[in-house]
PDB file of N, CA and C in Angstrom:
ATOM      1  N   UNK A   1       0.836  -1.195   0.000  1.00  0.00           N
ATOM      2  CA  UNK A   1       0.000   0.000   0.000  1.00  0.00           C
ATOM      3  C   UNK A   1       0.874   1.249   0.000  1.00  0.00           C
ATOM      4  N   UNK A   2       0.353   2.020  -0.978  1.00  0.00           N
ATOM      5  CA  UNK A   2       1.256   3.444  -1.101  1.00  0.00           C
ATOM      6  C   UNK A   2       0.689   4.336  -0.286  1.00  0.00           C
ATOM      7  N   UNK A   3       1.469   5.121   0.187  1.00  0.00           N
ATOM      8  CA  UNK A   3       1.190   6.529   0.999  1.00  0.00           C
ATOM      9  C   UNK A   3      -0.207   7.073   0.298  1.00  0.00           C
ATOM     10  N   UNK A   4      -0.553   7.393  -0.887  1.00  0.00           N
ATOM     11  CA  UNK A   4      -1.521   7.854  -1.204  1.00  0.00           C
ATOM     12  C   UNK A   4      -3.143   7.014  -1.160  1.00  0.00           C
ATOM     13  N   UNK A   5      -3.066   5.393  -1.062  1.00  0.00           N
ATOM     14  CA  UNK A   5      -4.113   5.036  -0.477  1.00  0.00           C
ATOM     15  C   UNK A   5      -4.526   5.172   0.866  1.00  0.00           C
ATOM     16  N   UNK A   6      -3.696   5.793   2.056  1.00  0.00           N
ATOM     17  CA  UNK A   6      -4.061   5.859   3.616  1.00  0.00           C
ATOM     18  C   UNK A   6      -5.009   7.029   3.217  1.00  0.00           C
ATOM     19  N   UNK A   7      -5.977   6.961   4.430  1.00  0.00           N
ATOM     20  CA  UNK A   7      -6.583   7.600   4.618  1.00  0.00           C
ATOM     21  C   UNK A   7      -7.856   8.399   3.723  1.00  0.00           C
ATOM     22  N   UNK A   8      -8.801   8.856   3.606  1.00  0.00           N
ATOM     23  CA  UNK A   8      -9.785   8.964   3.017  1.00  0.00           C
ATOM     24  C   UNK A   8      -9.612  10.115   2.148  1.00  0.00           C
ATOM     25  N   UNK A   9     -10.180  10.562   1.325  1.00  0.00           N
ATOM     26  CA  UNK A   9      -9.412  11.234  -0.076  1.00  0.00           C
ATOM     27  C   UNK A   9     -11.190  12.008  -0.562  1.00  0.00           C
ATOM     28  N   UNK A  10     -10.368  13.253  -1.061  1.00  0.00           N
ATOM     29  CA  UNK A  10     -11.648  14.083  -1.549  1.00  0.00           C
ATOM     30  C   UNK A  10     -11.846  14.179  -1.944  1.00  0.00           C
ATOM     31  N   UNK A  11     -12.933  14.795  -2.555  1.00  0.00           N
ATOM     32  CA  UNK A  11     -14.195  14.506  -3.968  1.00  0.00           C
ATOM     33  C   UNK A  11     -12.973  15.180  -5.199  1.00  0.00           C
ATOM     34  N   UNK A  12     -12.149  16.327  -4.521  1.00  0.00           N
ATOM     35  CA  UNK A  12     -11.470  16.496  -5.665  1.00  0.00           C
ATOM     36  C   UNK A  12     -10.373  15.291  -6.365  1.00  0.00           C
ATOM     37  N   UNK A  13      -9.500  14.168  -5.380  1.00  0.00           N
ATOM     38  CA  UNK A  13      -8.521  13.745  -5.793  1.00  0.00           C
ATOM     39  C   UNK A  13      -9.557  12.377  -5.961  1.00  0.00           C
ATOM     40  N   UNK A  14     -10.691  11.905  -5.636  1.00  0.00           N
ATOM     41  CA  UNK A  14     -11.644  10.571  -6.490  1.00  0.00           C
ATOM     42  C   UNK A  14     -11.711  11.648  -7.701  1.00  0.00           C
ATOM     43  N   UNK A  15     -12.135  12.903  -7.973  1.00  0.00           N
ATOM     44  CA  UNK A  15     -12.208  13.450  -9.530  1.00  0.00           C
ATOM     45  C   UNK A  15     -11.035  12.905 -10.432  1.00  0.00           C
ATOM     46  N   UNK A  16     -10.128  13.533  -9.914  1.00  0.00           N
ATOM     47  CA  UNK A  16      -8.604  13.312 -10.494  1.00  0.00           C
ATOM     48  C   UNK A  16      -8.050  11.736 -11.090  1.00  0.00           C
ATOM     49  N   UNK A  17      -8.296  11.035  -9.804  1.00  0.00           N
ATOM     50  CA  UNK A  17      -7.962   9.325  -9.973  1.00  0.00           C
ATOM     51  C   UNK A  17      -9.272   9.116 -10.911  1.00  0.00           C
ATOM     52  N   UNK A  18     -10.359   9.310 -11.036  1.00  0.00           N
ATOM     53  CA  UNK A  18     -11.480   8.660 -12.439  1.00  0.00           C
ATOM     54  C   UNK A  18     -11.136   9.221 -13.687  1.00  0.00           C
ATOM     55  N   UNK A  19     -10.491  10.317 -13.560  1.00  0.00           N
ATOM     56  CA  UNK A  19     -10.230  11.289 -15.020  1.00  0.00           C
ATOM     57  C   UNK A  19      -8.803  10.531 -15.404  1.00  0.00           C
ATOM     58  N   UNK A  20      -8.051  10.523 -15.055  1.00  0.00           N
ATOM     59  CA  UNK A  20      -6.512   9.409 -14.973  1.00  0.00           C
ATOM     60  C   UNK A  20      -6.518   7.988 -15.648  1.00  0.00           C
ATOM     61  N   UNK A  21      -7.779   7.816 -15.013  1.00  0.00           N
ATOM     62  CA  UNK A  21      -8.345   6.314 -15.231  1.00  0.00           C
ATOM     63  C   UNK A  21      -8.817   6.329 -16.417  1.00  0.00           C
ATOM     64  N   UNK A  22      -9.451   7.285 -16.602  1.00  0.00           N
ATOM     65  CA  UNK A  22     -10.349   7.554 -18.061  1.00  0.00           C
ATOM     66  C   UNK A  22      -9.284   7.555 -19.076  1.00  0.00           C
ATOM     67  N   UNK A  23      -8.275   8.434 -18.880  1.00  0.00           N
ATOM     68  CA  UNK A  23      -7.295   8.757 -20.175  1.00  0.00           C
ATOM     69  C   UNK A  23      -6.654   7.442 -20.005  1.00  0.00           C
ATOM     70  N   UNK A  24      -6.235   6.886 -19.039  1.00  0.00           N
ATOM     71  CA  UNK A  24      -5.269   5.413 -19.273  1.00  0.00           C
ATOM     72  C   UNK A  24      -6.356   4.627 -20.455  1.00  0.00           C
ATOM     73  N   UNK A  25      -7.402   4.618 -20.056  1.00  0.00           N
ATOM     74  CA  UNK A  25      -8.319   3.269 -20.558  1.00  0.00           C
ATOM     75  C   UNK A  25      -8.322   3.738 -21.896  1.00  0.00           C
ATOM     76  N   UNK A  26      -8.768   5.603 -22.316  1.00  0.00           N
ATOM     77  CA  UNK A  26      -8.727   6.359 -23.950  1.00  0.00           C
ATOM     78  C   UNK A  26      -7.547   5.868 -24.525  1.00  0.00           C
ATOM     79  N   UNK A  27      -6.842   6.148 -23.898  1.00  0.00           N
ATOM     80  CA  UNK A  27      -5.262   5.991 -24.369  1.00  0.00           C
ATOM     81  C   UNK A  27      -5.176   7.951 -25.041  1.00  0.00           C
ATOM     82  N   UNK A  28      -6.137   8.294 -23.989  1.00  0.00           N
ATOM     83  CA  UNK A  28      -6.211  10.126 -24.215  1.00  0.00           C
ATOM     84  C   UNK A  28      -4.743  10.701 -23.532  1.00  0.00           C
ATOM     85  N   UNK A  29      -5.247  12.083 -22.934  1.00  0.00           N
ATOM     86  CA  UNK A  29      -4.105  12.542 -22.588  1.00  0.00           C
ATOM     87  C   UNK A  29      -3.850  13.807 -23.690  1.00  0.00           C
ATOM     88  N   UNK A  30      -3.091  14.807 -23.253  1.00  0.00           N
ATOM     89  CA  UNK A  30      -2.928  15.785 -24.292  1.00  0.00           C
ATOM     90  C   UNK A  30      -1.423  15.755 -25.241  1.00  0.00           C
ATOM     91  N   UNK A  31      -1.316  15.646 -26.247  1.00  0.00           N
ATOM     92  CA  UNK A  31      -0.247  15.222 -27.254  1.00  0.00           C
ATOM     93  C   UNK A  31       0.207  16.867 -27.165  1.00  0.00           C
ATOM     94  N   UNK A  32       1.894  16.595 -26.919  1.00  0.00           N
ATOM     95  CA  UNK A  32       2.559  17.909 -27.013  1.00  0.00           C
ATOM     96  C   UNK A  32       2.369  18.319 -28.103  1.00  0.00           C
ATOM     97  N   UNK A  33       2.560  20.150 -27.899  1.00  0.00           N
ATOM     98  CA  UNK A  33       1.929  21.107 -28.957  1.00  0.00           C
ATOM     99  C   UNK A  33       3.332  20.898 -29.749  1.00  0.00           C
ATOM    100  N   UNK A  34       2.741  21.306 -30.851  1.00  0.00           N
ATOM    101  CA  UNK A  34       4.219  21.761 -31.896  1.00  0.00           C
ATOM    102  C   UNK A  34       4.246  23.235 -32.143  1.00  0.00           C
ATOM    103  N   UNK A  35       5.255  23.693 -32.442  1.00  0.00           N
ATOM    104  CA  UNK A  35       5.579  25.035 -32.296  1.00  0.00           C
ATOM    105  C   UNK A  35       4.816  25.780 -32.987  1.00  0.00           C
ATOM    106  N   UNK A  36       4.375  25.184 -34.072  1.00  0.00           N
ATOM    107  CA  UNK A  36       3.320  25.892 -34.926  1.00  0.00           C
ATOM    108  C   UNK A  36       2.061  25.928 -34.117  1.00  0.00           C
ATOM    109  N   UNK A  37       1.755  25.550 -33.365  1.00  0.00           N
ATOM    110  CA  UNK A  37       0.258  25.186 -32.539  1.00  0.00           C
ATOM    111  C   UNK A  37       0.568  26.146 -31.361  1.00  0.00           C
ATOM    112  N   UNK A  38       1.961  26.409 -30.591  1.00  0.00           N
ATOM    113  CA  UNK A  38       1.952  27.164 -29.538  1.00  0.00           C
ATOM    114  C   UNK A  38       2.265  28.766 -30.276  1.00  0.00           C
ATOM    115  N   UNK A  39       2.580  28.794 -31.652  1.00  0.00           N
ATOM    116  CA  UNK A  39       2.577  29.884 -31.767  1.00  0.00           C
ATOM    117  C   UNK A  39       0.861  30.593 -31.847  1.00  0.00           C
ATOM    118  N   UNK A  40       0.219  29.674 -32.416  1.00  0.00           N
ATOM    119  CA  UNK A  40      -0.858  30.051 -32.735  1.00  0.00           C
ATOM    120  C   UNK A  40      -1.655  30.238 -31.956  1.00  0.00           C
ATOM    121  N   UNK A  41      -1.512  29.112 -30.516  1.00  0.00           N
ATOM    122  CA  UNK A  41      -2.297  30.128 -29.464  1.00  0.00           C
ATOM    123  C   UNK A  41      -2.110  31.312 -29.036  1.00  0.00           C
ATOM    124  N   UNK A  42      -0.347  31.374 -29.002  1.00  0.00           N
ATOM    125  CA  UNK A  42       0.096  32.318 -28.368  1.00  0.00           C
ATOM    126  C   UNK A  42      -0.774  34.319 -29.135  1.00  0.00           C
ATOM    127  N   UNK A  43      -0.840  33.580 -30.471  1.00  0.00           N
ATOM    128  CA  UNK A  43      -1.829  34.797 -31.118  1.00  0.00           C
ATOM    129  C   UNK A  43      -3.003  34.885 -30.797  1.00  0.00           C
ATOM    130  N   UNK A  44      -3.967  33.945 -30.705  1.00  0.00           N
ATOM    131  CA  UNK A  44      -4.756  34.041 -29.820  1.00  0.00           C
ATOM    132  C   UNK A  44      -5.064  34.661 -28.818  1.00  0.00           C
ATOM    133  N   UNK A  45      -4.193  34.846 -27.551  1.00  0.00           N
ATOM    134  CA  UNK A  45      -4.384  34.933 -26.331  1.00  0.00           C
ATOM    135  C   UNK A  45      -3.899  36.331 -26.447  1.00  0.00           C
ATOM    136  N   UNK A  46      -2.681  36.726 -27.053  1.00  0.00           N
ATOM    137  CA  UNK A  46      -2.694  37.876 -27.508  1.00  0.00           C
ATOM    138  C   UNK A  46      -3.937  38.636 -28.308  1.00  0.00           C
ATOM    139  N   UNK A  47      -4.220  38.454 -29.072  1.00  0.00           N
ATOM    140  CA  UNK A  47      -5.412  39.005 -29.622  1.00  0.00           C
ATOM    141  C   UNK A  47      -6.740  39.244 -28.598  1.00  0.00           C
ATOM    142  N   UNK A  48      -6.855  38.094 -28.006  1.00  0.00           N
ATOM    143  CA  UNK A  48      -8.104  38.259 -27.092  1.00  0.00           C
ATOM    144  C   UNK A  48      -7.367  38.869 -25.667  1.00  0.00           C
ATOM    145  N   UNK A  49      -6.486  39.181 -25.433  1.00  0.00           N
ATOM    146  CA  UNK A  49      -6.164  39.747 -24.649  1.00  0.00           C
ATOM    147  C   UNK A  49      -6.182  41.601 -24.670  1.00  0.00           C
ATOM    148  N   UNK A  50      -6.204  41.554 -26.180  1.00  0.00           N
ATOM    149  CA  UNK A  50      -6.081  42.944 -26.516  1.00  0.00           C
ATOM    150  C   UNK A  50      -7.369  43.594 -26.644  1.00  0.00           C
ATOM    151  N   UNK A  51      -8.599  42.293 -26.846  1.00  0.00           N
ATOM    152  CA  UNK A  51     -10.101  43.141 -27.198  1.00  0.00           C
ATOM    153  C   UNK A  51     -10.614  42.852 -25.888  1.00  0.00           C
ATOM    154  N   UNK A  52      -9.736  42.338 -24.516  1.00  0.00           N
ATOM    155  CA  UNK A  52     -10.154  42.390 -23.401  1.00  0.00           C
ATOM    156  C   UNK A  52      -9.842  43.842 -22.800  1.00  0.00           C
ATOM    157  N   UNK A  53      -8.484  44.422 -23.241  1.00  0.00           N
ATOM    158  CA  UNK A  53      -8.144  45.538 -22.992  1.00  0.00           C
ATOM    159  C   UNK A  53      -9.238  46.418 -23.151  1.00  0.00           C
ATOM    160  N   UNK A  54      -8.963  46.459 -24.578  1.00  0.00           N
ATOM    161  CA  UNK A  54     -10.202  47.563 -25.276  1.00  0.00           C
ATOM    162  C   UNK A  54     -11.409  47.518 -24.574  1.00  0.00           C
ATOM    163  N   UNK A  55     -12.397  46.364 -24.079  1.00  0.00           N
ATOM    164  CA  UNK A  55     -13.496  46.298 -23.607  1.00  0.00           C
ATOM    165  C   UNK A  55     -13.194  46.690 -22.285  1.00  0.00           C
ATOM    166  N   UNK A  56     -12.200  46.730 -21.620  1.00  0.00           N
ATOM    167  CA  UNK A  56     -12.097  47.226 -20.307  1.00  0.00           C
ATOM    168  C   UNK A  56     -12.086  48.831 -20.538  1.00  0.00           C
ATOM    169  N   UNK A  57     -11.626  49.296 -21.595  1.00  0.00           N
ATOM    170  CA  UNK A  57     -11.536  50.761 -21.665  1.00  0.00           C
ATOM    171  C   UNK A  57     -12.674  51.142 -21.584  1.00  0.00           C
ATOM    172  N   UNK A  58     -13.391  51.056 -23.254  1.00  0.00           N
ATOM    173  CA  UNK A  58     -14.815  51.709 -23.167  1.00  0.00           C
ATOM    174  C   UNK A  58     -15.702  51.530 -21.978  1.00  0.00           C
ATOM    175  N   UNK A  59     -15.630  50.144 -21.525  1.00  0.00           N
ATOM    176  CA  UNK A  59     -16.433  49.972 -20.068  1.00  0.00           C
ATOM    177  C   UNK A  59     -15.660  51.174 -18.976  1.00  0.00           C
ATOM    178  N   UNK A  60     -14.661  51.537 -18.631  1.00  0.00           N
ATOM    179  CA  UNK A  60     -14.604  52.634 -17.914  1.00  0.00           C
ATOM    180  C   UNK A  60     -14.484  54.093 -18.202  1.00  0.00           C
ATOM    181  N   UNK A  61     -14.873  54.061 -19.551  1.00  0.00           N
ATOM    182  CA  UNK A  61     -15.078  55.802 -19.800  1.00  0.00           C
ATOM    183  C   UNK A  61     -16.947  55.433 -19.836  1.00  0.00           C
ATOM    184  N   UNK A  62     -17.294  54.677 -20.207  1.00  0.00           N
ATOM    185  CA  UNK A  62     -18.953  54.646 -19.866  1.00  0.00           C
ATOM    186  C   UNK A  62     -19.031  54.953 -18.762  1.00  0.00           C
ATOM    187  N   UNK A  63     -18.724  53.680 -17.582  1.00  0.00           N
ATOM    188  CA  UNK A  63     -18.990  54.524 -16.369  1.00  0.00           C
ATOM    189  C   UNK A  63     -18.498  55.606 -15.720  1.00  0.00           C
ATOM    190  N   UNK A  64     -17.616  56.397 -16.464  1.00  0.00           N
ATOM    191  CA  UNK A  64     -17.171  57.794 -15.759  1.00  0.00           C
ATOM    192  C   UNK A  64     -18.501  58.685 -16.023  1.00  0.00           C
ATOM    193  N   UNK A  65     -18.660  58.332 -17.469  1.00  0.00           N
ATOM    194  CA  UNK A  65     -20.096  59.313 -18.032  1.00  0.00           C
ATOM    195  C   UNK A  65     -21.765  58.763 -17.257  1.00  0.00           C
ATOM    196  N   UNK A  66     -21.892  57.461 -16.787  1.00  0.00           N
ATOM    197  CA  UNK A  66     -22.919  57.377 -16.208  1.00  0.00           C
ATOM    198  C   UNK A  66     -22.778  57.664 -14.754  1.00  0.00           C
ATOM    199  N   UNK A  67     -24.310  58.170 -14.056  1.00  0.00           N
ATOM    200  CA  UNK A  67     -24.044  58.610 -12.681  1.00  0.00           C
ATOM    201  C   UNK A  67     -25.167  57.552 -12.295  1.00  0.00           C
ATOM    202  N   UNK A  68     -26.412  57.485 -12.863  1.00  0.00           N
ATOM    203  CA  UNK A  68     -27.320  56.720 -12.357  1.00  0.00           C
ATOM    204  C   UNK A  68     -26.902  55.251 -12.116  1.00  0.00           C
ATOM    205  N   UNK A  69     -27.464  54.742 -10.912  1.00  0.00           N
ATOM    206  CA  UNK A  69     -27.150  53.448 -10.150  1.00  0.00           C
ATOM    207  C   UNK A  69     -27.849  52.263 -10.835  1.00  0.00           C
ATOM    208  N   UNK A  70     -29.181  52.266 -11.811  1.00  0.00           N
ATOM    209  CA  UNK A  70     -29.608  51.161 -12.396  1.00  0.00           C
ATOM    210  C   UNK A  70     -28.601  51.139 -13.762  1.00  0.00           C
ATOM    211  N   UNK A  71     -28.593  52.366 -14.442  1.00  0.00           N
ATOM    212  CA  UNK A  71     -27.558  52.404 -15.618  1.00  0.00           C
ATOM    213  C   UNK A  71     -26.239  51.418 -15.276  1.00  0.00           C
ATOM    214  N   UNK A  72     -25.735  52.080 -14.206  1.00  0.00           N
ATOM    215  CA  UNK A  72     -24.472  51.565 -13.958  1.00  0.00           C
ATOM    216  C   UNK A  72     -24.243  50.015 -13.868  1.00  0.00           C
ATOM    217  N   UNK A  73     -25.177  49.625 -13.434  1.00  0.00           N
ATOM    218  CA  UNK A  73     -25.778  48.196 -13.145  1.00  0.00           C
ATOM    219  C   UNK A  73     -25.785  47.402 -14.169  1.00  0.00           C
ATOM    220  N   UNK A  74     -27.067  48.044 -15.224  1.00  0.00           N
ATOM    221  CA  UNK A  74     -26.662  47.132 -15.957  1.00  0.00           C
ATOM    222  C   UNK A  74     -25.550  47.454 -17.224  1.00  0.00           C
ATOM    223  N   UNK A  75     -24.355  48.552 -17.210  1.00  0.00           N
ATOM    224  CA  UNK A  75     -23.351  48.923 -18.119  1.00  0.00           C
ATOM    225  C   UNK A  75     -22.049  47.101 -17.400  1.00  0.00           C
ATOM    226  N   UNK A  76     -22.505  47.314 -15.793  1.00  0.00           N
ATOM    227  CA  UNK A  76     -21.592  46.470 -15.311  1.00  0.00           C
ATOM    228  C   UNK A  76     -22.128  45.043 -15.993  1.00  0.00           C
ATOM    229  N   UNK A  77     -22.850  44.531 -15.580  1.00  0.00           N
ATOM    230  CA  UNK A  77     -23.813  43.030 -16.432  1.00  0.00           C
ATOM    231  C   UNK A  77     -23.365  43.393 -17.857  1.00  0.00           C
ATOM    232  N   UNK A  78     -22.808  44.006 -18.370  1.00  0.00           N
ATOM    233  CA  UNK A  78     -22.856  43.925 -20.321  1.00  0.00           C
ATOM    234  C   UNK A  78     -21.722  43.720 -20.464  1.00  0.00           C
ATOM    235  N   UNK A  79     -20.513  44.403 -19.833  1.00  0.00           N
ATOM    236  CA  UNK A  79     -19.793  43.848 -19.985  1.00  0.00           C
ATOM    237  C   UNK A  79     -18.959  42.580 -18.950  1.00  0.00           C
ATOM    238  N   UNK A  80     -19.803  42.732 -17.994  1.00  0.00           N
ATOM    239  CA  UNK A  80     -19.341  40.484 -17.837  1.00  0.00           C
ATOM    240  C   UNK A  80     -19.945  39.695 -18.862  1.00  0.00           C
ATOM    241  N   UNK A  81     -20.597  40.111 -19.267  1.00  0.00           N
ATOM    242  CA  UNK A  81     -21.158  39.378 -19.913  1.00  0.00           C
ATOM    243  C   UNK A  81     -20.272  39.089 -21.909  1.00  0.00           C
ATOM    244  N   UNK A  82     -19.745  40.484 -21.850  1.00  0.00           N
ATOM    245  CA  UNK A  82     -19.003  40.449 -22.869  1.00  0.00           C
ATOM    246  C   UNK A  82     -17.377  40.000 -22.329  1.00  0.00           C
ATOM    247  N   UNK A  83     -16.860  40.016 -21.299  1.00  0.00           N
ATOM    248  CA  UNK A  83     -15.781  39.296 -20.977  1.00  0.00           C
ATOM    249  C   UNK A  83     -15.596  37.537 -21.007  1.00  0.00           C
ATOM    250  N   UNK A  84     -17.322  37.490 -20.827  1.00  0.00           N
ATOM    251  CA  UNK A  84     -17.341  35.896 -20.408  1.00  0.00           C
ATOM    252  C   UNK A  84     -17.582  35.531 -22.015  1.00  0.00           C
ATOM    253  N   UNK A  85     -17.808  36.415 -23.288  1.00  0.00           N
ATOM    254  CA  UNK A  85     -17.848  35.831 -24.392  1.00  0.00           C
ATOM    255  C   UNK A  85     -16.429  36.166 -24.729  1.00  0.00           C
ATOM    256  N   UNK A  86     -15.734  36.902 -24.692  1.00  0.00           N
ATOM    257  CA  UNK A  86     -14.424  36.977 -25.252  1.00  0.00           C
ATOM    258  C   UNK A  86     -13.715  35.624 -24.705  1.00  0.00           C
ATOM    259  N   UNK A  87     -13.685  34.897 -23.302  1.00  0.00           N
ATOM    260  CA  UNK A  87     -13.397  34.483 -22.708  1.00  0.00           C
ATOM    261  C   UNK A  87     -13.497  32.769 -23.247  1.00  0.00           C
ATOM    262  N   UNK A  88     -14.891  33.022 -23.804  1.00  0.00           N
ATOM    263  CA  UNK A  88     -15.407  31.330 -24.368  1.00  0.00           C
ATOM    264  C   UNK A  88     -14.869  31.648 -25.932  1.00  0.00           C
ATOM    265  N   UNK A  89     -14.976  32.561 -26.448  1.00  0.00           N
ATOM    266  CA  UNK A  89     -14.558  32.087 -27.787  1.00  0.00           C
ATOM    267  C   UNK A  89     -12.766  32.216 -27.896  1.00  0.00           C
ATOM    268  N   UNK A  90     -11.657  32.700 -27.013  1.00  0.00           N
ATOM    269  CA  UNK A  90     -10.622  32.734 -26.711  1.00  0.00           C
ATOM    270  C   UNK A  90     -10.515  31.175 -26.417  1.00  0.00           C
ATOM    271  N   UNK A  91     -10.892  30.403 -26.127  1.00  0.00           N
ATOM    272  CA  UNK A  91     -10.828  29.191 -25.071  1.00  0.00           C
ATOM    273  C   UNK A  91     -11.211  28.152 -26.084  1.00  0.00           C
ATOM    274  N   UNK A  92     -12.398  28.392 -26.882  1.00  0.00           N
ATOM    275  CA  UNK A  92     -12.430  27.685 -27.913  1.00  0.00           C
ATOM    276  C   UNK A  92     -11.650  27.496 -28.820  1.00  0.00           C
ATOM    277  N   UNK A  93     -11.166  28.146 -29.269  1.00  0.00           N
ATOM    278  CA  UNK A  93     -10.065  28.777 -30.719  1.00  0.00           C
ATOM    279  C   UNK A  93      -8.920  27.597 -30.427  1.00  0.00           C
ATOM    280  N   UNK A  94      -8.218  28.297 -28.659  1.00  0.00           N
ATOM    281  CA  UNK A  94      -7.315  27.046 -28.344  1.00  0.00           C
ATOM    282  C   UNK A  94      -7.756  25.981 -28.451  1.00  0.00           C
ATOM    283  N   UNK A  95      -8.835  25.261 -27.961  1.00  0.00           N
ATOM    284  CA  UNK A  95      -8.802  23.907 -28.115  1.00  0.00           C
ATOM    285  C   UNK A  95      -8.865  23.465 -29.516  1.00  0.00           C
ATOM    286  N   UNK A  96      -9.569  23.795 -30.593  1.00  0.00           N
ATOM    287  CA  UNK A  96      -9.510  23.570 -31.786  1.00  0.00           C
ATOM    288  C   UNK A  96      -8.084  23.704 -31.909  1.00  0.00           C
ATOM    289  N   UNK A  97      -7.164  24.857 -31.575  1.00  0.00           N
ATOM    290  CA  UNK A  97      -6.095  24.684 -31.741  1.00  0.00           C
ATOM    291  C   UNK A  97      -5.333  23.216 -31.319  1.00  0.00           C
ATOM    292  N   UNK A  98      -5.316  23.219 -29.948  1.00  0.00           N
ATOM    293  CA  UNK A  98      -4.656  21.888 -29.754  1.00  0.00           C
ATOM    294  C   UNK A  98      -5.061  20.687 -30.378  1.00  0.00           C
ATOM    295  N   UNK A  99      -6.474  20.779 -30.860  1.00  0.00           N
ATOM    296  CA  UNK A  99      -6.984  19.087 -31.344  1.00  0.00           C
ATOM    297  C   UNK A  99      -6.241  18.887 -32.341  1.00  0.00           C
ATOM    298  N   UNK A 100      -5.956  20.205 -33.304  1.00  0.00           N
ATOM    299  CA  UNK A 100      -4.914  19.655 -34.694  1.00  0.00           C
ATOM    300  C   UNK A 100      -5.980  19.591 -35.727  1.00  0.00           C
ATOM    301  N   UNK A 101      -5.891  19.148 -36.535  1.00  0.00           N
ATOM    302  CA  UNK A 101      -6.380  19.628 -38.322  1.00  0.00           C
ATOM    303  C   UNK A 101      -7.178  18.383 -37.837  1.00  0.00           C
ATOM    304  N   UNK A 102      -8.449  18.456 -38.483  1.00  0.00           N
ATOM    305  CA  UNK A 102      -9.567  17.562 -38.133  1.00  0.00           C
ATOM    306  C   UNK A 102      -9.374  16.723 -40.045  1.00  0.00           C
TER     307      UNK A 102
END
């Protein structure tokens, strides 16, 4: 018995050991990037890093110009809401990236 079977273990590390288990049995696992693939995220993340910028700007010259508290409210909700899409289609791009040419 190894050190890591003592004692009772948490929902996170039973997550970990079934996902482990899963890729042994796939024969999954993530295949190192090739340089062409890390460059291409690397544009990515750059790029969406830059229309995260930008959306952080206009979102704070809006709220310099709004005073009202429901405005402000929902100027704040538009753009989480536009961070959390920059965010999913940034995230997507990579994984298509890593899967490789279909």
């Amino acid at each position: 018995m190894s050190a890591e079977d003592d004692g009772p273990k948490s929902a996170y590390e039973l997550a970990m050991e079934r996902l482990r288990k899963q890729d042994a049995e796939s024969g999954g696992g993530l295949a190192p990037l090739t340089p062409r693939q890390r460059a291409e995220i690397a544009e990515v993340r750059s790029f969406y890093e830059a229309k995260s910028a930008e959306c952080e700007v206009l979102h704070q010259s809006s709220m310099r110009r709004t005073l009202e508290p429901e405005a402000r409210a929902e100027l704040e909700a538009q753009y989480r809401r536009e961070r959390e899409r920059l965010a999913s289609e940034r995230d997507g791009k990579i994984e298509r990236i890593r899967r490789g040419p279909a």
